[in-house]
PDB file of N, CA and C in Angstrom:
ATOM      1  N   UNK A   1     -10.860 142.857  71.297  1.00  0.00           N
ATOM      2  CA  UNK A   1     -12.024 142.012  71.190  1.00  0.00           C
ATOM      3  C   UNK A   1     -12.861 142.143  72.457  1.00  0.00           C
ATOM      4  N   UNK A   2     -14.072 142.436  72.104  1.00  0.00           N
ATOM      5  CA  UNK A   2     -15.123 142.378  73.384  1.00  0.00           C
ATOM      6  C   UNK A   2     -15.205 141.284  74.168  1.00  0.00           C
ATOM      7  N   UNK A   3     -15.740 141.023  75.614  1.00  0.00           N
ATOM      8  CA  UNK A   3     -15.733 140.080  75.970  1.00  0.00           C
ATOM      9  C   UNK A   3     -17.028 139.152  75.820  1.00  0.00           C
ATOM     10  N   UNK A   4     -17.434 138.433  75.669  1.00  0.00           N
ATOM     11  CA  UNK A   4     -18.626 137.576  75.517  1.00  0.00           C
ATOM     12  C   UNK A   4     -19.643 137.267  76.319  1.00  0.00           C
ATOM     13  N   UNK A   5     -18.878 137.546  77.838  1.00  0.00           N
ATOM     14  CA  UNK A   5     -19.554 137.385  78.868  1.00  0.00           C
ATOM     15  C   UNK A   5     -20.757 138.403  79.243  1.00  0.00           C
ATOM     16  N   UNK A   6     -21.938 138.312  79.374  1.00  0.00           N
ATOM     17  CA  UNK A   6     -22.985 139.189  79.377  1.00  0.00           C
ATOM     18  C   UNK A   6     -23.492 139.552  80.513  1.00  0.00           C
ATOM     19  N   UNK A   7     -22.768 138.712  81.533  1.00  0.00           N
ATOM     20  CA  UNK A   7     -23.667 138.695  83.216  1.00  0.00           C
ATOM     21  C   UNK A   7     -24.706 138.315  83.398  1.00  0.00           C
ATOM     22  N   UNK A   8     -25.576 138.887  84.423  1.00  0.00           N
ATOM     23  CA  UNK A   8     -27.150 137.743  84.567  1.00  0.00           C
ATOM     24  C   UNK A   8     -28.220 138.401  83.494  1.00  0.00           C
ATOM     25  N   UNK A   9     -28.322 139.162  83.248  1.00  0.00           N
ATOM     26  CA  UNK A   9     -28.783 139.168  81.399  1.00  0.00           C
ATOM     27  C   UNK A   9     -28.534 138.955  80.367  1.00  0.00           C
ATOM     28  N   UNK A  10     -28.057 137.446  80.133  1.00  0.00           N
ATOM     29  CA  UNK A  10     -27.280 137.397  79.409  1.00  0.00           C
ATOM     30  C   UNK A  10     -28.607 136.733  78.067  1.00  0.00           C
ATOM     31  N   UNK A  11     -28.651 137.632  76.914  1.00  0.00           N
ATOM     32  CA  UNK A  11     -29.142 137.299  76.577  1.00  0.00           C
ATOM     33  C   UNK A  11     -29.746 136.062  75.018  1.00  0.00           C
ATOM     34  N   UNK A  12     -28.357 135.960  74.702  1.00  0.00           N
ATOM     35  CA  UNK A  12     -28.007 135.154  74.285  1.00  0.00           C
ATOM     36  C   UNK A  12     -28.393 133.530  74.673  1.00  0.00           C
ATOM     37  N   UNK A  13     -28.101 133.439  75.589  1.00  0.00           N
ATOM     38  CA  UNK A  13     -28.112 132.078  77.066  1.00  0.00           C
ATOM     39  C   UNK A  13     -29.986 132.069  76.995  1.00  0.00           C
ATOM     40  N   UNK A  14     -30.351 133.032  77.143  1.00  0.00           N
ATOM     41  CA  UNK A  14     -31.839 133.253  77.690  1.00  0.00           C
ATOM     42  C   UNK A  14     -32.454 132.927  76.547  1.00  0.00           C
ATOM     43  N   UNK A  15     -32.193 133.159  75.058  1.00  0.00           N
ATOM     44  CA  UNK A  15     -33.029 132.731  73.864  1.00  0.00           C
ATOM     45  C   UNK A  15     -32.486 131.041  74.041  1.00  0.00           C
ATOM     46  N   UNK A  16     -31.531 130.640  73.544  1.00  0.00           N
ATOM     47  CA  UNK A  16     -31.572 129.488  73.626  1.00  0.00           C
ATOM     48  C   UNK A  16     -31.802 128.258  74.814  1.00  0.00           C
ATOM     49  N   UNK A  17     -32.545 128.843  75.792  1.00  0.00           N
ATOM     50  CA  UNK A  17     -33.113 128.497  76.711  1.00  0.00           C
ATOM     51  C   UNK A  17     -34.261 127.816  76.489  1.00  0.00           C
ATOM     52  N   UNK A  18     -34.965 129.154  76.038  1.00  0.00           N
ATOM     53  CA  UNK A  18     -36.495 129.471  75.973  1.00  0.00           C
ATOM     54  C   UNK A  18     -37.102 128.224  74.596  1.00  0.00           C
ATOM     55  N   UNK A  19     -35.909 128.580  73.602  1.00  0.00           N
ATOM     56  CA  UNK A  19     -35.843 127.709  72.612  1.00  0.00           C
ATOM     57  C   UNK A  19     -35.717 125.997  72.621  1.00  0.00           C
ATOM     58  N   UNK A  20     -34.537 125.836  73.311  1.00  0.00           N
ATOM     59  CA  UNK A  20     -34.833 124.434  74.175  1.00  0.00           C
ATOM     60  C   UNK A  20     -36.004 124.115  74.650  1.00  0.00           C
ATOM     61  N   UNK A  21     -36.647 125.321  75.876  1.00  0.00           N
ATOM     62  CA  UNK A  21     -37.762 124.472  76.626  1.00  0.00           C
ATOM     63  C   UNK A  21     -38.876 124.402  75.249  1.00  0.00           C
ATOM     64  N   UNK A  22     -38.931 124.975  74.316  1.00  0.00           N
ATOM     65  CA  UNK A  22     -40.200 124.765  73.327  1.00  0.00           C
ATOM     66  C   UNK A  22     -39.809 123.963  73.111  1.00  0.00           C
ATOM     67  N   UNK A  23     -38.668 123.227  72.010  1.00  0.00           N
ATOM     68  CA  UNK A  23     -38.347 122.434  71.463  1.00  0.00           C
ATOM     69  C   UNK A  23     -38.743 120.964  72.442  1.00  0.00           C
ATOM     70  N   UNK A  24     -38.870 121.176  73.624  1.00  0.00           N
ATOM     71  CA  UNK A  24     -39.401 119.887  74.586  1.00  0.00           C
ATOM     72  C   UNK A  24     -40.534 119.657  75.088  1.00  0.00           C
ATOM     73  N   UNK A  25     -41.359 120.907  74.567  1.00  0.00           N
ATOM     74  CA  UNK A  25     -42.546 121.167  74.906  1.00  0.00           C
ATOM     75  C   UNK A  25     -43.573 120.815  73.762  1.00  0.00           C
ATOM     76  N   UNK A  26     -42.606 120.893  72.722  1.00  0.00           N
ATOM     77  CA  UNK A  26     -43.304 120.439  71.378  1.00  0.00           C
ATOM     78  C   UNK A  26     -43.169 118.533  71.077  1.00  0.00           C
ATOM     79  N   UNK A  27     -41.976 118.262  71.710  1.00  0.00           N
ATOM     80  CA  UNK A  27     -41.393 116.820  71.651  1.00  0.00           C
ATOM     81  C   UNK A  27     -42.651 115.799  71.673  1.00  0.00           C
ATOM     82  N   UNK A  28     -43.416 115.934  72.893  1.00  0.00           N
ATOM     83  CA  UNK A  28     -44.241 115.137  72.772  1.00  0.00           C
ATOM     84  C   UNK A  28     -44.170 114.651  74.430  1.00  0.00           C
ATOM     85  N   UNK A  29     -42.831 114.674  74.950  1.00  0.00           N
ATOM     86  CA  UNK A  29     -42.225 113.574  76.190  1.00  0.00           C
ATOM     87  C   UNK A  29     -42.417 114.509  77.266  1.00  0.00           C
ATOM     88  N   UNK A  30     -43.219 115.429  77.698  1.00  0.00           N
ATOM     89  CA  UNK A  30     -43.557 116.386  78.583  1.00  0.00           C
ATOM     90  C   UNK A  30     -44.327 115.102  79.495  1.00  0.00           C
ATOM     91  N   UNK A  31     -45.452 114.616  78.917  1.00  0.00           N
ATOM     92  CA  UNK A  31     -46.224 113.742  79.943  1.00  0.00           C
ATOM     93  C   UNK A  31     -45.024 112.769  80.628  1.00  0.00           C
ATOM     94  N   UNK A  32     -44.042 111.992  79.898  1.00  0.00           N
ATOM     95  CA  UNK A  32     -43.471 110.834  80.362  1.00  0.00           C
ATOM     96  C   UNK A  32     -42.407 111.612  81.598  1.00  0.00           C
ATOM     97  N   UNK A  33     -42.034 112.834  81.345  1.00  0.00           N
ATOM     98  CA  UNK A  33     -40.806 113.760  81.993  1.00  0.00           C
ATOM     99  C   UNK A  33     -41.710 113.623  83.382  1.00  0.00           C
ATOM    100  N   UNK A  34     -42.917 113.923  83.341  1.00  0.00           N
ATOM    101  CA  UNK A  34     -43.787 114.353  84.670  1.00  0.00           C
ATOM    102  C   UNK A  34     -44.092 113.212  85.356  1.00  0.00           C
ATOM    103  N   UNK A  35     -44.267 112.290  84.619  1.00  0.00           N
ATOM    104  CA  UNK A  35     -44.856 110.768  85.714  1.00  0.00           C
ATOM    105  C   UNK A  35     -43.179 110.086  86.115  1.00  0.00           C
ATOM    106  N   UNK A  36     -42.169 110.762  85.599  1.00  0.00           N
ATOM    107  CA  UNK A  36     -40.829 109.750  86.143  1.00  0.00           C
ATOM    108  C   UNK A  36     -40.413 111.234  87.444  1.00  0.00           C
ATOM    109  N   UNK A  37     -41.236 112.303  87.111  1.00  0.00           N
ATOM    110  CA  UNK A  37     -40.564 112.824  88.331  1.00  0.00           C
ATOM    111  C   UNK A  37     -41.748 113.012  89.612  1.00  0.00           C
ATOM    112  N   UNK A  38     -42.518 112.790  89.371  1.00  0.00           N
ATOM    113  CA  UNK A  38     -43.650 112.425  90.399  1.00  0.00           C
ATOM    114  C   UNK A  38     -42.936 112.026  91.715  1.00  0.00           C
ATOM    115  N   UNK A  39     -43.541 112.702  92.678  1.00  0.00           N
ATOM    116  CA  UNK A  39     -42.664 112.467  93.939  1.00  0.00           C
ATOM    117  C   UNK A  39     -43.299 110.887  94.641  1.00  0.00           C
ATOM    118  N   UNK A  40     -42.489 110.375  95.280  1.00  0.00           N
ATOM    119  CA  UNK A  40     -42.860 109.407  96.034  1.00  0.00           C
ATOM    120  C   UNK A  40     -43.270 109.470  97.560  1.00  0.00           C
ATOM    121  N   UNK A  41     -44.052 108.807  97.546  1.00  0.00           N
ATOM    122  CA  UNK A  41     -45.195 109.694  99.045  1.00  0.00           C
ATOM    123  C   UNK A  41     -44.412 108.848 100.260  1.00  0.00           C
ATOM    124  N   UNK A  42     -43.676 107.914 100.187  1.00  0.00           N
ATOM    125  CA  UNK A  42     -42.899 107.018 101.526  1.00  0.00           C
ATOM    126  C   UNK A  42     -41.200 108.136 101.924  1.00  0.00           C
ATOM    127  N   UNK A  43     -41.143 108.761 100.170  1.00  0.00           N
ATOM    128  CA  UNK A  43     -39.781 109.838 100.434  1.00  0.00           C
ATOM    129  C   UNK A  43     -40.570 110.709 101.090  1.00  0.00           C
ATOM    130  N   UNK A  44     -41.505 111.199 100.588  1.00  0.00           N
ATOM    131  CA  UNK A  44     -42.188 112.809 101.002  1.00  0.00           C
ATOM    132  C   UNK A  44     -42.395 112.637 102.751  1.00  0.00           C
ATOM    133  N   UNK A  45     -42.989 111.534 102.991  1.00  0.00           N
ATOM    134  CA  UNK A  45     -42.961 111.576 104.793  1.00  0.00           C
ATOM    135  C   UNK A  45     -42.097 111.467 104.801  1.00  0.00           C
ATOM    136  N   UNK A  46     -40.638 110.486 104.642  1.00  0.00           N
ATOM    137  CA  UNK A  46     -39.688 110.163 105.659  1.00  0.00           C
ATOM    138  C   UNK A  46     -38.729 112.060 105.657  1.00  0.00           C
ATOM    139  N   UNK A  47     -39.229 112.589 104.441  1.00  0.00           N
ATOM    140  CA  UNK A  47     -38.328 114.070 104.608  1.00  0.00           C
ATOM    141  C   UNK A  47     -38.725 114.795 105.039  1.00  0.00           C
ATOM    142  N   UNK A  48     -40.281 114.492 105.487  1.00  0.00           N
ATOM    143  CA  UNK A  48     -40.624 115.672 106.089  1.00  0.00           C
ATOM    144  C   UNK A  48     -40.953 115.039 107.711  1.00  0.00           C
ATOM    145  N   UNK A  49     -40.388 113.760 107.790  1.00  0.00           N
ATOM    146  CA  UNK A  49     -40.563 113.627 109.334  1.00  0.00           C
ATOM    147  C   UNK A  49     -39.189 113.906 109.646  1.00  0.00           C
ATOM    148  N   UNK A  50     -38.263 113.967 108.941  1.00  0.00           N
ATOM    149  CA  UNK A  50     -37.394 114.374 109.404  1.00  0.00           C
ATOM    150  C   UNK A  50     -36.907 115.985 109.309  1.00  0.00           C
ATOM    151  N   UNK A  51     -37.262 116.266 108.724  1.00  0.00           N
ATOM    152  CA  UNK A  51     -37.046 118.056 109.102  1.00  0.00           C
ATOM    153  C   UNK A  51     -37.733 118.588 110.432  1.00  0.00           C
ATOM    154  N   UNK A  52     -38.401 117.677 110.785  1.00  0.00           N
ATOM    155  CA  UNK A  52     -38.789 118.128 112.064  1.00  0.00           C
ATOM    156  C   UNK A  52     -38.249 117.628 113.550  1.00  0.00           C
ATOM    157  N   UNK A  53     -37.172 117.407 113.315  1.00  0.00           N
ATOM    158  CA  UNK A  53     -36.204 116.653 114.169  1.00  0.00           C
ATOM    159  C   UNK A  53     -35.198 118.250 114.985  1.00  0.00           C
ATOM    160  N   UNK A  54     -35.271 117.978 115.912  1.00  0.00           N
ATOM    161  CA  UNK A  54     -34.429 119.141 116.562  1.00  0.00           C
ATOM    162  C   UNK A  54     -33.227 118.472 116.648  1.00  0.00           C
ATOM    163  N   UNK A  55     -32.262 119.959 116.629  1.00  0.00           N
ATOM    164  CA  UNK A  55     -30.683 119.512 116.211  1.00  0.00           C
ATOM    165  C   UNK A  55     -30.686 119.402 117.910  1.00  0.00           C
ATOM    166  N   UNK A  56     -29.663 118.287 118.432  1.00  0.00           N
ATOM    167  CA  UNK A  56     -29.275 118.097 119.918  1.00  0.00           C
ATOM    168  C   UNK A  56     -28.226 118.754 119.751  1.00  0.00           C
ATOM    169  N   UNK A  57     -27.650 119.795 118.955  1.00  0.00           N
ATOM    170  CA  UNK A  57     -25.940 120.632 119.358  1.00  0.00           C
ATOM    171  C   UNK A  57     -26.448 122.128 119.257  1.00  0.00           C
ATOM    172  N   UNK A  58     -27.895 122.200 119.015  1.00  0.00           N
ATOM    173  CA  UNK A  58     -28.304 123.807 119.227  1.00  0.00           C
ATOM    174  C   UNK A  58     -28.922 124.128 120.264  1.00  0.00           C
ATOM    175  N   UNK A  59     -28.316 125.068 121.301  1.00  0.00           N
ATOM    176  CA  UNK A  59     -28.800 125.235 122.294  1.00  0.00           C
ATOM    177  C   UNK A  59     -29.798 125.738 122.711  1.00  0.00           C
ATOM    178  N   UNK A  60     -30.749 125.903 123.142  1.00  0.00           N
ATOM    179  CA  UNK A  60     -32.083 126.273 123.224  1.00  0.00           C
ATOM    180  C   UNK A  60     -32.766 127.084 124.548  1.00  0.00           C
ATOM    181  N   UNK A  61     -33.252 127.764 125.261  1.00  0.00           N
ATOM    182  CA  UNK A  61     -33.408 128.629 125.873  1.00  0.00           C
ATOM    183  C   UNK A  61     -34.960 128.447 126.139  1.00  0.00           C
ATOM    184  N   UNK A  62     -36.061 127.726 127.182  1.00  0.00           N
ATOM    185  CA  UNK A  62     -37.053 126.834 126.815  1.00  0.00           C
ATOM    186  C   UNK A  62     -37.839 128.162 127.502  1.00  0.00           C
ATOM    187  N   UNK A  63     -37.081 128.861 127.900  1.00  0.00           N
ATOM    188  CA  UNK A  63     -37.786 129.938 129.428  1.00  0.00           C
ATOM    189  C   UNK A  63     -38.572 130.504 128.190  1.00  0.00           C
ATOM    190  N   UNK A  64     -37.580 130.944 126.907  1.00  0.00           N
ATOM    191  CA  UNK A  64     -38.338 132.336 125.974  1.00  0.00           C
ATOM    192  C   UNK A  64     -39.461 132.039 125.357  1.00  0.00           C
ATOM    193  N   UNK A  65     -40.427 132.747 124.504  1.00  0.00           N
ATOM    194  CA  UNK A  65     -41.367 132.404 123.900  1.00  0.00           C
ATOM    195  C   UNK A  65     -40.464 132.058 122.335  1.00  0.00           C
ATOM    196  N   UNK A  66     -41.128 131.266 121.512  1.00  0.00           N
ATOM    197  CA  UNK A  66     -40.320 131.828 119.940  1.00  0.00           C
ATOM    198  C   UNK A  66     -41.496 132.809 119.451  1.00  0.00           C
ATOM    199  N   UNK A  67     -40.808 133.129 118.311  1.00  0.00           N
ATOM    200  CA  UNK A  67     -41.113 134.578 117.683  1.00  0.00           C
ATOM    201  C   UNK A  67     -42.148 133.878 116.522  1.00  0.00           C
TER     202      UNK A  67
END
């Protein structure tokens, strides 16, 4: 017996994908999907004030230029 497994072309996986996303695209609930995932602008600063936080355990070298 062959094996079933197809790897990353699998194309089987890939039709009923494609088929799903129509089937949700046709649903109707596309608008309601988009306003519950709408980002929140108090998350969006606090994540992006914090990615800009330097790690205090990486050592740093202030003499060099960065690249």
């Amino acid at each position: 017996m062959a094996s079933k497994n197809q790897g990353e072309g699998d194309r089987e996986s890939a039709r009923r994908y494609n088929e799903d996303q129509q089937k949700f695209a046709k649903s109707g609930k596309v608008e309601q999907a988009a306003r519950e995932a709408k980002a929140d602008p108090a998350a969006e600063r606090k994540g992006r004030a914090r990615a800009k936080e330097l790690d205090p355990a990486v050592h740093r070298d202030y003499r060099k230029p960065e690249k």
